[in-house]
Protein backbone atom coordinates (compact mmCIF):
# COMPACT_ATOMS: atom_id res chain seq x y z
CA UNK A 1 141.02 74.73 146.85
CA UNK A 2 143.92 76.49 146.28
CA UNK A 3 145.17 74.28 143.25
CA UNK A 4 141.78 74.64 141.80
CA UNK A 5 141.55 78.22 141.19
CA UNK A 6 141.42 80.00 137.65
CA UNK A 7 143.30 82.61 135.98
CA UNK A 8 142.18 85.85 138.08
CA UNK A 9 140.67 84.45 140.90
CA UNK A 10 141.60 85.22 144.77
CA UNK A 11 140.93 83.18 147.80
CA UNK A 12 138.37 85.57 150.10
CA UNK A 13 137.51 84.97 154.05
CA UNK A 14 133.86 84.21 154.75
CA UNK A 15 132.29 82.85 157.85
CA UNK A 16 129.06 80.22 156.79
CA UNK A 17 127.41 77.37 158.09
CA UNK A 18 127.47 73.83 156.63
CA UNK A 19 124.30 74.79 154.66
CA UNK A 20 125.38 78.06 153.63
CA UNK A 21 128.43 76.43 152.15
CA UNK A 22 126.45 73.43 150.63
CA UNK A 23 124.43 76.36 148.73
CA UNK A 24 127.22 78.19 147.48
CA UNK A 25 129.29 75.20 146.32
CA UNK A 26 125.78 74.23 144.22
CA UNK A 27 125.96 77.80 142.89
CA UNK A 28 129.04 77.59 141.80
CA UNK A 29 128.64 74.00 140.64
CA UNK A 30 126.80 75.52 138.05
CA UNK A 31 123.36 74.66 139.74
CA UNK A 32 120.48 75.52 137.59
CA UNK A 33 117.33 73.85 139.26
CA UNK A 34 116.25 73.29 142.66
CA UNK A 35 113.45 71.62 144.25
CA UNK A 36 112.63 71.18 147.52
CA UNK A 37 110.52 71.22 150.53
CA UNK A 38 111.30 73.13 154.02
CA UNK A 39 112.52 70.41 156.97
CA UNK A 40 114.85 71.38 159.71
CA UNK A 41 117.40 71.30 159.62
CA UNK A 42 118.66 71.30 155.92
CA UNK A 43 115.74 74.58 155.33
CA UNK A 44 118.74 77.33 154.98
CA UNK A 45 120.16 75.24 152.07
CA UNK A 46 116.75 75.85 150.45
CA UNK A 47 116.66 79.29 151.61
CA UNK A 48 119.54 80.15 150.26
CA UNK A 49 119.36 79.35 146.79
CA UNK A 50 115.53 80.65 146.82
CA UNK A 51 117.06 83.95 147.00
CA UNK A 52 120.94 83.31 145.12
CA UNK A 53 119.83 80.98 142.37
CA UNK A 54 116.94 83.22 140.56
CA UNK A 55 120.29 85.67 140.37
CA UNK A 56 121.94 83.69 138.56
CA UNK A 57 119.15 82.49 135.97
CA UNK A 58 118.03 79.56 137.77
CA UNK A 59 115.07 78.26 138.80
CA UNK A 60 114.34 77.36 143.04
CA UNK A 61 111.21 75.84 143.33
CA UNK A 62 109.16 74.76 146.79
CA UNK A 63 107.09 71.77 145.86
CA UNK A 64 103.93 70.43 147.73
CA UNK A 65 106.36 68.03 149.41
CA UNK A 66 109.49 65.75 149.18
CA UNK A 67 108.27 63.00 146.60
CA UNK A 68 107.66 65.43 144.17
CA UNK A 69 110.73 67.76 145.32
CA UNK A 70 112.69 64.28 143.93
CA UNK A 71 110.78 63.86 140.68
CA UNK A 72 111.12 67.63 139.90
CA UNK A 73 115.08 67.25 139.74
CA UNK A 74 114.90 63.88 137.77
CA UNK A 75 112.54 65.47 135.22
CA UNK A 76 114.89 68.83 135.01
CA UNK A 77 117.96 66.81 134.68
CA UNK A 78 116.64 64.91 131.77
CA UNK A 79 116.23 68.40 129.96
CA UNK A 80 119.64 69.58 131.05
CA UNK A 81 119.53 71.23 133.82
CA UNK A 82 122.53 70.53 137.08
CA UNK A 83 119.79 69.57 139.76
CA UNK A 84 119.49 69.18 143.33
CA UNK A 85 116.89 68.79 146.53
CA UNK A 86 118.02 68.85 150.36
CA UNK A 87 116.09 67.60 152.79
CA UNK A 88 116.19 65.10 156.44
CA UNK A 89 114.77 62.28 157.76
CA UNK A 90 111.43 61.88 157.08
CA UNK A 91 112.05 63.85 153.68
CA UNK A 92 114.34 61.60 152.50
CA UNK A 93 112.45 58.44 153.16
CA UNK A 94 109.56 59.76 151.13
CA UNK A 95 112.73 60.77 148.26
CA UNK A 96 113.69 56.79 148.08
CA UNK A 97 111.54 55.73 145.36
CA UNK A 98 112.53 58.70 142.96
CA UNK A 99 116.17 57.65 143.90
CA UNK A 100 115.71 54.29 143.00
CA UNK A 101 114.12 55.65 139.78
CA UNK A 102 117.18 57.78 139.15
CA UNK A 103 119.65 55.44 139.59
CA UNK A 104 117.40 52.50 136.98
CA UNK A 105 117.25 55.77 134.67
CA UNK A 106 120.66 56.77 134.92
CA UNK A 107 120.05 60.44 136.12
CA UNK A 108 122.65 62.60 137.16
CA UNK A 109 121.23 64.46 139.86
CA UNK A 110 122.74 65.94 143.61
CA UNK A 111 120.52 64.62 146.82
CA UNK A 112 121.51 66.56 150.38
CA UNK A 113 120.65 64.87 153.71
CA UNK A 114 121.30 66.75 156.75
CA UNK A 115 120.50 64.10 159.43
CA UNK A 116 118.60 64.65 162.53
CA UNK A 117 117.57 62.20 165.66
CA UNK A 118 114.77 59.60 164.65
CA UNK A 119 112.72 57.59 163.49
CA UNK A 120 109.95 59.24 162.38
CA UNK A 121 109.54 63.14 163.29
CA UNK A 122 112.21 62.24 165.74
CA UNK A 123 114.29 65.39 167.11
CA UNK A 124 114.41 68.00 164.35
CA UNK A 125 116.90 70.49 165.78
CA UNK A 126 119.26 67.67 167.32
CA UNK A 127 122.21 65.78 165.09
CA UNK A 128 122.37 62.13 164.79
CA UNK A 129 123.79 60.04 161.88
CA UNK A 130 121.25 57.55 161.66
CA UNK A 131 120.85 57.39 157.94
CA UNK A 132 123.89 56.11 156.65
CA UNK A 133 122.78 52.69 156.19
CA UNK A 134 119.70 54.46 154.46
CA UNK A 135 121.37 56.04 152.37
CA UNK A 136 122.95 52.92 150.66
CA UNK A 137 119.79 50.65 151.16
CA UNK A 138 117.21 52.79 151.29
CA UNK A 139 115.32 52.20 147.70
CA UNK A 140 114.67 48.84 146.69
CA UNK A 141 116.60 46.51 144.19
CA UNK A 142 119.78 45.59 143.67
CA UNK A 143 121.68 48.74 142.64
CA UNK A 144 124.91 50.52 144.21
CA UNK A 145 124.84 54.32 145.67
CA UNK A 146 126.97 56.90 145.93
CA UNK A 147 127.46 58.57 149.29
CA UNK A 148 129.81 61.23 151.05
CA UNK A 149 130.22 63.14 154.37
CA UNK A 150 132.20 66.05 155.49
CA UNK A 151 133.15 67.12 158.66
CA UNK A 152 133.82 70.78 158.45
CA UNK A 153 132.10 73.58 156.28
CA UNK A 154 134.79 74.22 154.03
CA UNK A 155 134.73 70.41 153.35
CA UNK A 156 130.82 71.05 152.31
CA UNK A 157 131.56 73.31 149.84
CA UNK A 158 134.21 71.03 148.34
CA UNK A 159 132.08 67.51 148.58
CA UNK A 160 129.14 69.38 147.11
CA UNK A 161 131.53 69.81 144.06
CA UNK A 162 132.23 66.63 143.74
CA UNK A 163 129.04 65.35 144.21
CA UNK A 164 127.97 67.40 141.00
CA UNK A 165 130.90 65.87 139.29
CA UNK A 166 130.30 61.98 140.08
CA UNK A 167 126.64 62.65 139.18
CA UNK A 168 127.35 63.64 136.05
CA UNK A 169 130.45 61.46 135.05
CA UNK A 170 128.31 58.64 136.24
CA UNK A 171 124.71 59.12 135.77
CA UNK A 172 123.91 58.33 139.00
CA UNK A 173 121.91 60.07 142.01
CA UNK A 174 124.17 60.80 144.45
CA UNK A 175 123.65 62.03 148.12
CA UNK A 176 125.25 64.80 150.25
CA UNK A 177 125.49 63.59 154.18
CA UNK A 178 125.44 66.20 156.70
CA UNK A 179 124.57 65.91 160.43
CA UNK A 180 122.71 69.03 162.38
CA UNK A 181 126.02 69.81 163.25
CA UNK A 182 127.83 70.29 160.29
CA UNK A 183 125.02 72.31 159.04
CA UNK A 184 124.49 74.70 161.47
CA UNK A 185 127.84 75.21 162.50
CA UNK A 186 129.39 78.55 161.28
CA UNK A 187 133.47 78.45 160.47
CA UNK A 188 135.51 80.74 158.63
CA UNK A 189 136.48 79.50 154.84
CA UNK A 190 138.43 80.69 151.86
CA UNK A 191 136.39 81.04 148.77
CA UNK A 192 137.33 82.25 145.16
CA UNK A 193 136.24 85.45 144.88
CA UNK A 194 134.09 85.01 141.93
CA UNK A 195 134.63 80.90 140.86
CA UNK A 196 133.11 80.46 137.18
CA UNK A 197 130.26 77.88 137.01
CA UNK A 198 131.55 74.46 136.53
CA UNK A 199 130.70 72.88 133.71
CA UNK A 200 128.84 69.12 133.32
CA UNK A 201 131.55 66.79 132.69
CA UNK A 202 129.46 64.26 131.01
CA UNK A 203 126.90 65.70 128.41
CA UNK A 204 128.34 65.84 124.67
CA UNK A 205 127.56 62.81 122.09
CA UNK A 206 129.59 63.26 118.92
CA UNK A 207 126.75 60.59 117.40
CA UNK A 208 123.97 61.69 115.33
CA UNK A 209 120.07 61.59 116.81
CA UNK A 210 119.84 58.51 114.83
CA UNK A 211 122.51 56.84 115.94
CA UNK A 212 122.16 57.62 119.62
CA UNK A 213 121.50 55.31 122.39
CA UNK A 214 121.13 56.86 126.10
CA UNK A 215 122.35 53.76 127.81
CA UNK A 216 125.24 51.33 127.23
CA UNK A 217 125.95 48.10 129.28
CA UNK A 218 129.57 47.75 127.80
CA UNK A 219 132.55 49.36 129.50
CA UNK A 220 132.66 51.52 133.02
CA UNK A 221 131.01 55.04 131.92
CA UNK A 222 127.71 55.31 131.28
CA UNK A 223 126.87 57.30 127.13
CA UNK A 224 126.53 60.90 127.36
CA UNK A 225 123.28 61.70 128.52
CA UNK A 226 121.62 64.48 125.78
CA UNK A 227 119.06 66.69 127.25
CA UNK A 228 115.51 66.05 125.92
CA UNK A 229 114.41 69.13 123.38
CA UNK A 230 117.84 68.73 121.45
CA UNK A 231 116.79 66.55 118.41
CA UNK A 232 117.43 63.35 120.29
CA UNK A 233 114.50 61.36 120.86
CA UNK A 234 114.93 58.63 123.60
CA UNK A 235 112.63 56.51 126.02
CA UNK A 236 113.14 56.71 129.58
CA UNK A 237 111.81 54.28 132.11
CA UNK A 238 111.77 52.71 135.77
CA UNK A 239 111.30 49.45 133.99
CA UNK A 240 114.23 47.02 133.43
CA UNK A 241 115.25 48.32 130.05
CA UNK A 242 117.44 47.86 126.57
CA UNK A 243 120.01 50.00 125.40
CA UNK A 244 117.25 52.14 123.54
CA UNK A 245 115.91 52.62 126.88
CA UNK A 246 112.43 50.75 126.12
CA UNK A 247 111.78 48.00 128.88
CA UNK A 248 112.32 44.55 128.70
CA UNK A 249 111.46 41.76 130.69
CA UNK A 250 114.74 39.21 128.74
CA UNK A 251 116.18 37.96 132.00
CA UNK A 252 119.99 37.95 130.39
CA UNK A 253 119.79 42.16 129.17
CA UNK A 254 118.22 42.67 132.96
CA UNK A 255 121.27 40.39 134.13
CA UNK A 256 123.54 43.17 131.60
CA UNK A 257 121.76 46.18 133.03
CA UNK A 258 122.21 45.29 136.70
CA UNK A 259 125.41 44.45 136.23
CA UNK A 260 126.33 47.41 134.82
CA UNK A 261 125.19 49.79 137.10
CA UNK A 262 127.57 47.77 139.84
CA UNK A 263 130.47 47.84 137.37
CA UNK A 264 130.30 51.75 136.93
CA UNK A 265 130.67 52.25 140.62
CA UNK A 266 133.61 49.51 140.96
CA UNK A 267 135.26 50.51 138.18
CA UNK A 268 135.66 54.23 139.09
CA UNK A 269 136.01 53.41 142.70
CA UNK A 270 139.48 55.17 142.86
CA UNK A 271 137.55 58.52 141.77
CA UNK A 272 134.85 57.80 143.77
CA UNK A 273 137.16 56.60 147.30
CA UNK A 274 138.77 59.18 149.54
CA UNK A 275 139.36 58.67 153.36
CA UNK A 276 141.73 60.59 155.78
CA UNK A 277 144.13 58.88 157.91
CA UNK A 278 146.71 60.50 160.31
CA UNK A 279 149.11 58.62 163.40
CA UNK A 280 148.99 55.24 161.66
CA UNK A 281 151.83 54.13 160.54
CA UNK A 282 152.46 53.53 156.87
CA UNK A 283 152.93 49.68 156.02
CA UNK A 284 156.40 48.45 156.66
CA UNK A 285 157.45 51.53 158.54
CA UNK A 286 159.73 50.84 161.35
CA UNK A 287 157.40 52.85 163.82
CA UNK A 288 155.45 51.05 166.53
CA UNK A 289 151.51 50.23 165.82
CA UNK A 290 149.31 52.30 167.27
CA UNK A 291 147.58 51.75 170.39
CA UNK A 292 144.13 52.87 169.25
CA UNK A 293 142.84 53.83 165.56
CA UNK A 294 139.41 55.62 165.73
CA UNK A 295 136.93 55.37 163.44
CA UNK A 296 134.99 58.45 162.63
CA UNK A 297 133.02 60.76 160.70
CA UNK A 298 131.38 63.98 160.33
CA UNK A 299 130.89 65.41 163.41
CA UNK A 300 132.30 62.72 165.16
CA UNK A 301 135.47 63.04 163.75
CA UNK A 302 135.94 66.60 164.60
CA UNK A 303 135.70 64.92 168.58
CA UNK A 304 137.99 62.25 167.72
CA UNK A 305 140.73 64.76 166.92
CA UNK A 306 140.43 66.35 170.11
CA UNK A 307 140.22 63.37 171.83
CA UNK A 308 143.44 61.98 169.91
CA UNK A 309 145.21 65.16 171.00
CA UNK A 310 144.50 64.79 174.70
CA UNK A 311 145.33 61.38 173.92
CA UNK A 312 148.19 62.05 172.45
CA UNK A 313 149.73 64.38 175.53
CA UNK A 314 149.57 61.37 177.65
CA UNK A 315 151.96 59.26 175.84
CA UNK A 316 149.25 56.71 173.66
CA UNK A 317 150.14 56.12 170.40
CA UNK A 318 146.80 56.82 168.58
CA UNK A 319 145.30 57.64 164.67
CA UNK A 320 141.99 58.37 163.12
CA UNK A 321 140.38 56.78 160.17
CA UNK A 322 137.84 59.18 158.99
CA UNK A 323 135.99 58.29 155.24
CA UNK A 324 134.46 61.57 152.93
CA UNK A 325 133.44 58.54 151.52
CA UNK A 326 130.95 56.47 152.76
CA UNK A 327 129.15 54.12 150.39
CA UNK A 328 131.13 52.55 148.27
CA UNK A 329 132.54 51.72 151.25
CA UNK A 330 136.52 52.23 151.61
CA UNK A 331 137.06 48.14 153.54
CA UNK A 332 140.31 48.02 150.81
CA UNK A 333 141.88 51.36 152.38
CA UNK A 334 140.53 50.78 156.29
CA UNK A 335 142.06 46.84 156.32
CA UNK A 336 145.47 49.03 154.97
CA UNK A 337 145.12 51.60 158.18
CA UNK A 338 143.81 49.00 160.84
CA UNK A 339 146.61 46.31 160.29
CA UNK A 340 149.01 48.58 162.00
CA UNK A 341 146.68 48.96 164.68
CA UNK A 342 146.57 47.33 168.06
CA UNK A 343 143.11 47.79 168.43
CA UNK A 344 140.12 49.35 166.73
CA UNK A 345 137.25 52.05 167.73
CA UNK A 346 134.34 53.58 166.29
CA UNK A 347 132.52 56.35 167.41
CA UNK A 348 129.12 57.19 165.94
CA UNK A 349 126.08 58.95 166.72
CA UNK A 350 123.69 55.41 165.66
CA UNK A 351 123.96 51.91 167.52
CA UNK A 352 126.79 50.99 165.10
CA UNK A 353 125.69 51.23 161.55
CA UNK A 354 128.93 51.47 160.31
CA UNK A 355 130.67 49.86 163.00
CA UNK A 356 128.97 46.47 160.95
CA UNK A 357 130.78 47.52 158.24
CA UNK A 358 133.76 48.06 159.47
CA UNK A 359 133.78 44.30 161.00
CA UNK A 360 132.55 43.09 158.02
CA UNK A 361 135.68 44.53 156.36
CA UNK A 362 138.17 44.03 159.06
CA UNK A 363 137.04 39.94 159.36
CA UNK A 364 136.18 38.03 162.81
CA UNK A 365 139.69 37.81 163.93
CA UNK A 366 139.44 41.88 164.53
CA UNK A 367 137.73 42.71 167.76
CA UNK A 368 135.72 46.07 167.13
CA UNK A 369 135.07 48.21 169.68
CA UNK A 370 132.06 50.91 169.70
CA UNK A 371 130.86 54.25 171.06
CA UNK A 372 127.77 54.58 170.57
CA UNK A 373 125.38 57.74 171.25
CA UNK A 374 121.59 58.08 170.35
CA UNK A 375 120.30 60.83 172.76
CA UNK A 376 120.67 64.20 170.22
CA UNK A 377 124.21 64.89 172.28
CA UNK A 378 127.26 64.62 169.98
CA UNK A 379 129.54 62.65 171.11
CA UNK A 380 132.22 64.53 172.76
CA UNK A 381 136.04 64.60 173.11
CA UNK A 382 135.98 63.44 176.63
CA UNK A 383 134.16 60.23 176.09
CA UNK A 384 135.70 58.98 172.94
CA UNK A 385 139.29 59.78 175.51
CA UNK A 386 137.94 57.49 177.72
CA UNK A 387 137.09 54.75 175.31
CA UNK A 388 140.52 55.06 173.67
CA UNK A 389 141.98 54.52 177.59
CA UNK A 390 139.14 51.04 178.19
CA UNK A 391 140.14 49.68 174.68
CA UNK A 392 143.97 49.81 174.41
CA UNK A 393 145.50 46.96 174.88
């Protein structure tokens, strides 16, 4: 945060929860519309800016419920305003078709999830992280996502940043993943005092109205995309579509469009990627492998460090893998970390939705240990100790 601050600002103490932070980093973001529906336990996101955002000019907004929560933000985007919803579980299942519709439009637009236990109504007030694989799969059609994850609060106010920022460099929905914990968990953070909005990174056309087109299938950046009431007049659709936006059903400009949307997300992968990784040792470093690299996130992770310290004072050599980013998936920068491993464990609060993916990226000659918890406990430092003592070679 520190190397991000402007001429005049000062770093200021504040304790805040998860949410708190999520709605002050969307303030500051530059957040102009929010839609939403109340659904614990992402409701103090929503409560927040129903009182902040008005402040500021903005416009907070309860809809009747979470489908049209989702097409309120698409339909503000595409006149310019910085949008966002939060919501859990159930909410964001009913959210999946506007995402889908966002990311065939190309709509820049911010999408919190602050998981709880399910299916279904589930445990509202307990954390679980049972939606990752939703939220890369959850809409249908073949089209990437863009997901990321903190573990602390302070790390909520800076991935709610960048989530503004992808959105808008690349047109794309993308989604905020919290877990009960991380939201409701107050810590003390260092704020600028009074951090000027950040501007849309992606939102200037130097080409006349006539000579606009809102979508391009060449290249790894989506165009500009100019709000509606500007002089630019543009189609927008769900449907496969030409560059001029009006659909199409010519199987080789579907093939282009598809394509496309993949390419922007591989492309920029290195802006999109970031993972943490700590007592691994760097390739071709003298040091022994370590015993045991964990695999963790959110929550999770903030276990897995206690458990590596405990681990630690009794002589095991062992690191942590932890992703911000989960979807695109980092497999390039775990396979780095894991092959000076001995042997490999994830911890997760699901029956191993990402531990698929990490032997999917790690190959069949990798044996992949698990801890797995489903119950609405988080997993704590104790057990993942334990596991780290059973799976060591």
């Amino acid at each position: 945060m520190a190397s991000e601050l402007k001429h005049g600002e000062k770093l200021v103490p504040e304790l805040m929860t998860g949410n708190e932070a999520v709605a002050r980093a969307a303030l500051d973001a530059g957040l102009t519309f929010f839609a939403g529906y109340p659904i614990t336990p992402s409701s103090e996101i929503a409560e927040t800016l129903a009182v902040e955002l008005p402040k500021k000019g903005g416009v907070c907004i309860q809809m009747e419920d979470e489908i049209s929560s989702v097409g309120a933000i698409i339909g503000a985007a595409l006149g310019g305003a910085r949008t966002m919803t939060a919501t859990s579980g159930p909410g964001f299942s009913l959210k999946q078709e506007g995402i889908g519709y966002a990311c065939e439009a190309e709509v820049p637009c911010v999408i919190v999830n602050v998981m709880r236990g399910g299916p279904s109504t589930g445990m509202p007030t307990l954390p679980a992280q049972g939606d990752v694989m939703q939220a890369r799969w959850g809409t249908h059609g073949d089209h990437p996502m863009v997901a990321i994850y903190p573990e602390r609060v302070i790390e909520a106010y800076e991935l709610t940043l960048k989530a503004f920022d992808i959105a808008d460099r690349l047109r794309t929905p993308v989604t905020l993943l919290l877990d009960e914990i991380i939201g409701h968990v107050t810590e003390k953070v260092l704020l600028p005092d009074s951090p000027l909005a950040r501007k849309p990174l992606n939102r200037a056309t130097e080409l006349k109205p006539g000579e606009y087109k809102p979508y391009s299938f060449k290249g790894s950046l989506p165009p500009p995309l100019v709000p509606f009431g500007t002089g630019y007049r543009y189609h927008v659709t769900g449907l496969m579509h030409l560059e001029d936006g009006f659909p199409t059903n010519d199987a080789d400009e579907a093939d282009k469009l598809i394509r496309f949307l993949h390419r922007k997300v591989d492309d920029n992968r290195d802006m999109l990627v970031d993972v943490e990784v700590s007592g691994i040792p760097a390739a071709g470093s003298p040091e022994p492998d370590a015993d045991v690299m964990v695999f963790a996130y959110g929550a999770c992770s903030r276990s897995a460090k206690a458990a590596l310290a405990l681990a630690r004072e009794k002589g095991l050599r062992v690191g942590l893998f932890r992703p911000h980013t989960i979807w695109p998936f980092p497999d390039a920068e775990l396979r780095s970390a894991a092959s000076r491993a001995k042997a490999i464990l994830v911890a997760e609060m699901n029956l191993g939705q990402l531990t698929h993916e990490v032997e999917w990226a790690l190959g069949r000659e990798r044996k992949v240990h698990s801890l797995q918890k489903v119950g609405g406990d988080p997993i704590m430092p104790e057990e993942i100790l334990k596991a780290i003592e059973e799976v060591r070679p």
